[in-house]
Protein backbone atom coordinates (compact mmCIF):
# COMPACT_ATOMS: atom_id res chain seq x y z
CA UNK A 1 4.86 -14.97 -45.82
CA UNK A 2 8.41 -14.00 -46.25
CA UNK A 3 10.03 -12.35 -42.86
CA UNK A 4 11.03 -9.25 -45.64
CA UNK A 5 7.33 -8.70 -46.55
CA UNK A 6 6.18 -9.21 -43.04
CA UNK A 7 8.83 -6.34 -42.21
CA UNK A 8 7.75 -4.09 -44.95
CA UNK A 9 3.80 -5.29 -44.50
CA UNK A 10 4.56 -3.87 -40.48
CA UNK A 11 6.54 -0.86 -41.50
CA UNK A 12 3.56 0.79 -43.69
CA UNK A 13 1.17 -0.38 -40.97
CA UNK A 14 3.44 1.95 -39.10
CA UNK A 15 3.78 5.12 -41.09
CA UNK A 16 0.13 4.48 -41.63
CA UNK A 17 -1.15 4.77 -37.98
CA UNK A 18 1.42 7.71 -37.65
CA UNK A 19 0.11 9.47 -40.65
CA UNK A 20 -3.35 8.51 -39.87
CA UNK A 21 -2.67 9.66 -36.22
CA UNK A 22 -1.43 13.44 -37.03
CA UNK A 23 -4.31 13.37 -39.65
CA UNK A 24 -6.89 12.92 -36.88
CA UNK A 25 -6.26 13.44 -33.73
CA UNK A 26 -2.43 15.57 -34.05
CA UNK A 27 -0.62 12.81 -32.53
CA UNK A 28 0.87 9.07 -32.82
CA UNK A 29 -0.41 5.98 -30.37
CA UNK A 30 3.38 4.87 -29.92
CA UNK A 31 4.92 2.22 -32.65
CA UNK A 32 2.66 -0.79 -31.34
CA UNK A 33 -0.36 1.23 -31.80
CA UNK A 34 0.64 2.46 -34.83
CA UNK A 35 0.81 -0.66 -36.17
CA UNK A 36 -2.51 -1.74 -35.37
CA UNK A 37 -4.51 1.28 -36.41
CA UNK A 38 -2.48 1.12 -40.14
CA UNK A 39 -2.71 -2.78 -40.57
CA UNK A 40 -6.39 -2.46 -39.48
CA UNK A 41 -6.54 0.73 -41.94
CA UNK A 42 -5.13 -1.19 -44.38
CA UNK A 43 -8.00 -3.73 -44.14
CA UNK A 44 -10.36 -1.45 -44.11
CA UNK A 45 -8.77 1.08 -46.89
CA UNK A 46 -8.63 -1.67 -49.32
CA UNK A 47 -12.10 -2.90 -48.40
CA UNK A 48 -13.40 0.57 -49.26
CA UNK A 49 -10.93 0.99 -52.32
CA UNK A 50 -12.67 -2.42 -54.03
CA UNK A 51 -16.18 -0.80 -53.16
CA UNK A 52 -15.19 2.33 -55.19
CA UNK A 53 -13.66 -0.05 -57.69
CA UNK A 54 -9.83 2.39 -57.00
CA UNK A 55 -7.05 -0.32 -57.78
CA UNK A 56 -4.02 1.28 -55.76
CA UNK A 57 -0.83 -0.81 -56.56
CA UNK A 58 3.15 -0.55 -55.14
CA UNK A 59 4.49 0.46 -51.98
CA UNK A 60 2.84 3.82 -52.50
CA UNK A 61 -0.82 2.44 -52.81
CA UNK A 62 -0.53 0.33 -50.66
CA UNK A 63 0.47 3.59 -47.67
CA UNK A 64 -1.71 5.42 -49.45
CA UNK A 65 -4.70 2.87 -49.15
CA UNK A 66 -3.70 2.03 -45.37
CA UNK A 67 -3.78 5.72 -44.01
CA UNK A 68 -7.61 6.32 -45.95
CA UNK A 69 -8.61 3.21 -44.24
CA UNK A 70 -6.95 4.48 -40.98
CA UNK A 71 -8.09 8.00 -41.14
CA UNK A 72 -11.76 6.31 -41.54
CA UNK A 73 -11.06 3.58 -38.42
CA UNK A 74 -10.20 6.78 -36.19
CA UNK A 75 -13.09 8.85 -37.17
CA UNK A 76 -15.63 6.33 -36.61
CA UNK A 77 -13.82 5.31 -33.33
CA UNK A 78 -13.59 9.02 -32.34
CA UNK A 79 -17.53 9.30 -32.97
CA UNK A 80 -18.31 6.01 -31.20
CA UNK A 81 -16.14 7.83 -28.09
CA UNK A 82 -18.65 10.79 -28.41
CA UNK A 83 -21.74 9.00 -28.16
């Protein structure tokens, strides 16, 4: 992997878990966490996208992909906190 695409690949992992963040909970987790919960979202947002058989291409997909798969990876850790 390129060090640009790594950069870009961690920047929408970023903007992901920030989006995803004031989507579920009305707050960040701080640029590390951020990261994590948006390249995690963006595993599971594309695993879920292929289910549906939604093709989501460019920068745009891609963020748009990553903070579905976040917002899902925070509500299912939110209800596992619950129980």
């Amino acid at each position: 992997m390129e060090a640009t695409s790594l950069i870009v690949f961690l920047l929408i992992g970023a903007v992901a878990g920030w989006l995803a963040g004031l989507l579920m909970r009305g707050g960040g987790f701080g640029l590390l966490g951020n990261m994590v919960v948006g390249i995690v979202g963006a595993v599971i947002g594309g695993f879920l996208f292929g289910l549906a058989g939604i093709s989501a291409g460019g920068l745009v997909g891609s963020l748009i992909t990553a903070v579905a798969g976040a917002a899902v990876l925070l509500f299912v850790v939110g209800l596992i906190k619950k129980a």
